[in-house]
Protein backbone atom coordinates (compact mmCIF):
# COMPACT_ATOMS: atom_id res chain seq x y z
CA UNK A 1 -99.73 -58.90 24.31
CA UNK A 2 -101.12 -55.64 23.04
CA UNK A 3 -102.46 -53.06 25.94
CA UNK A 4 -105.83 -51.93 24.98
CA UNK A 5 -109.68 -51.82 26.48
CA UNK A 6 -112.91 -50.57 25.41
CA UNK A 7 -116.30 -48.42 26.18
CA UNK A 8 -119.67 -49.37 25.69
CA UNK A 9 -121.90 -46.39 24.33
CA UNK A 10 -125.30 -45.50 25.66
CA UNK A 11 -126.48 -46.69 22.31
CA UNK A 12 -125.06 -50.09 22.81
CA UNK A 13 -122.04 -50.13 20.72
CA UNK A 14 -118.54 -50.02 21.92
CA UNK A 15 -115.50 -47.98 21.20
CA UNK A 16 -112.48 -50.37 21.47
CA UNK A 17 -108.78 -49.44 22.24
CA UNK A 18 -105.46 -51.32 20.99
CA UNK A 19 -102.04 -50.18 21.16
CA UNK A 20 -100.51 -52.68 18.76
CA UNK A 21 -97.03 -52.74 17.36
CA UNK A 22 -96.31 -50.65 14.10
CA UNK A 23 -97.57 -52.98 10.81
CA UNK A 24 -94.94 -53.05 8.16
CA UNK A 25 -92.03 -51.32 10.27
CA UNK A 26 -88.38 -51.68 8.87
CA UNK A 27 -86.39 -51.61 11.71
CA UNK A 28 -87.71 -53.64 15.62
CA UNK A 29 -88.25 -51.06 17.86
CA UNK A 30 -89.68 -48.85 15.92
CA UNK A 31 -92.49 -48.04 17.85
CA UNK A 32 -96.54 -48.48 18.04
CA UNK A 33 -99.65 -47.41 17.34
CA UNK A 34 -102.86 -46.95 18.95
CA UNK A 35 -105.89 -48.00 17.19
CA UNK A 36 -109.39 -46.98 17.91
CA UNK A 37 -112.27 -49.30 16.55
CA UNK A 38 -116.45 -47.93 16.62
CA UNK A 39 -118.78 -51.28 15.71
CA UNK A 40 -121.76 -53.27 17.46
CA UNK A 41 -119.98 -55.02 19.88
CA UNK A 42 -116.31 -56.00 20.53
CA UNK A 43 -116.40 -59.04 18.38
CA UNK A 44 -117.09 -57.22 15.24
CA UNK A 45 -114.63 -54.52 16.10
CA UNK A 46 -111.50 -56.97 16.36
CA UNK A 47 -112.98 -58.73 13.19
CA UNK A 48 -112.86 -55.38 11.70
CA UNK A 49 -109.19 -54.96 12.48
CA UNK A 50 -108.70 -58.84 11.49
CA UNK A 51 -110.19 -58.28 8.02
CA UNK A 52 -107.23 -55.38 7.30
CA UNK A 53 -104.68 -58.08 7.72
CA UNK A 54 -103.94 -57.60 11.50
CA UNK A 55 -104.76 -61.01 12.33
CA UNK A 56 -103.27 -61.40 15.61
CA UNK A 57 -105.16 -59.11 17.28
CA UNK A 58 -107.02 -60.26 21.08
CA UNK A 59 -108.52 -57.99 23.81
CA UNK A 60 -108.02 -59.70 27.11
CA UNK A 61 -109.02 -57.07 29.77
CA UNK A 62 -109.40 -53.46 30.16
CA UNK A 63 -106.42 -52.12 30.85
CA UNK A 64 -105.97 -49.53 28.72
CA UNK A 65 -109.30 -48.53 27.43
CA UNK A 66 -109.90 -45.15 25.20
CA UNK A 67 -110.35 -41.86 26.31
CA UNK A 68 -113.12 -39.45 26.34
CA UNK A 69 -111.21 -37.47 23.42
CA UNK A 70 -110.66 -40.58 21.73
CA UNK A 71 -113.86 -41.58 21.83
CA UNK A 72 -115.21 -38.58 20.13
CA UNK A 73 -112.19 -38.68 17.10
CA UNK A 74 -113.61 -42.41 16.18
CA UNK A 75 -117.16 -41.13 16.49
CA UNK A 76 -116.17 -38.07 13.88
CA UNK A 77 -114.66 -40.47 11.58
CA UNK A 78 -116.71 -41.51 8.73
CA UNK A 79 -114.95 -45.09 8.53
CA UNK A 80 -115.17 -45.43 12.24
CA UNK A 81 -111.30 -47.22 12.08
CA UNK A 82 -108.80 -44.62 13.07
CA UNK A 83 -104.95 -44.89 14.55
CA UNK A 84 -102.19 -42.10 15.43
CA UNK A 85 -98.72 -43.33 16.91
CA UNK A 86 -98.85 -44.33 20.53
CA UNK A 87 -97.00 -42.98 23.53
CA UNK A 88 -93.73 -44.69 24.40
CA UNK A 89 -90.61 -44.22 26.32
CA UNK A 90 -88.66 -42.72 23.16
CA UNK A 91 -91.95 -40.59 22.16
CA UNK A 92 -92.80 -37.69 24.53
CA UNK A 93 -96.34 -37.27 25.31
CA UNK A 94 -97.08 -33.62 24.09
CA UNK A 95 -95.45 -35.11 20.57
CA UNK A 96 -98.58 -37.66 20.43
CA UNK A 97 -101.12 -35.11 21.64
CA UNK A 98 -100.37 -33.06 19.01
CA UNK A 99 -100.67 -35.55 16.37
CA UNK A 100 -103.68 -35.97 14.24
CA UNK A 101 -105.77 -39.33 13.91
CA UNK A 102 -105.43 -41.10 10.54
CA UNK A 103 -107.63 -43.04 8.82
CA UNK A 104 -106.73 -46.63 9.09
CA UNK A 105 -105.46 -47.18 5.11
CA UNK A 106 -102.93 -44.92 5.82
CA UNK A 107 -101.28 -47.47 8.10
CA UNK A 108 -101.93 -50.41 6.28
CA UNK A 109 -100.94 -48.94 2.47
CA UNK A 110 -98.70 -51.24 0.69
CA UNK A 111 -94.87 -49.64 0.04
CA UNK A 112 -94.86 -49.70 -3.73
C-alpha cells in the first residue's frame, strides 16, 4: 500500500500526497516517487492520477500527508499534478531536497 495523506485548503480544495512506486521502472527496487495532486476534493484528485494510467492508486489514511513546501510547489504549478523521487533507504534526504518537482508527463512519457 502506497504511504500518502492530504490537506484541505481554506478554499475548500485539498492538496493530496502519494508516494507510489516508480511507473515504468526496469529493474524492482528501483525506487519511488512522491506525487502531489491540487483538485476539489480527494476523489477527483485520485481520479486525476487514475486517468494518467496509474490505476491502482487508494488513499486509506493520513499518514504521510504533504508538506507546507509541498503544498506551495503544487499550488505554483500550472497543471496542478507534480512528482520528484521520494526519500528511501538507498536515497539520502539532502539528495531529494535538492531535487526539483516535475511535471507529471515527465514520469509517465512513453520510452520510444
Amino acid at each position: 500500500m502506497a504511504a500518502g495523506g492530504f490537506s484541505r485548503l481554506p478554499n475548500g480544495t485539498v492538496v493530496v500526497a502519494l508516494n507510489l512506486p516508480r511507473p515504468l521502472a526496469s529493474a524492482p527496487g528501483a525506487g519511488s516517487v512522491r506525487v502531489l495532486v491540487h483538485a476539489h476534493n480527494r476523489a477527483r484528485a485520485l481520479t486525476r492520477l487514475r486517468n494518467l494510467g496509474l490505476r491502482a492508486v487508494y488513499l486509506r489514511g493520513n499518514g504521510a500527508p504533504p508538506t507546507p513546501d509541498e503544498i506551495t510547489a503544487v499550488l505554483h504549478h500550472p497543471d496542478g499534478l507534480i512528482w520528484r523521487t521520494a526519500p528511501g533507504p538507498e536515497i539520502a534526504a539532502a539528495v531529494v531536497a535538492a531535487e526539483l518537482w516535475h511535471p507529471i508527463r515527465a514520469l509517465i512519457r512513453r520510452p520510444a
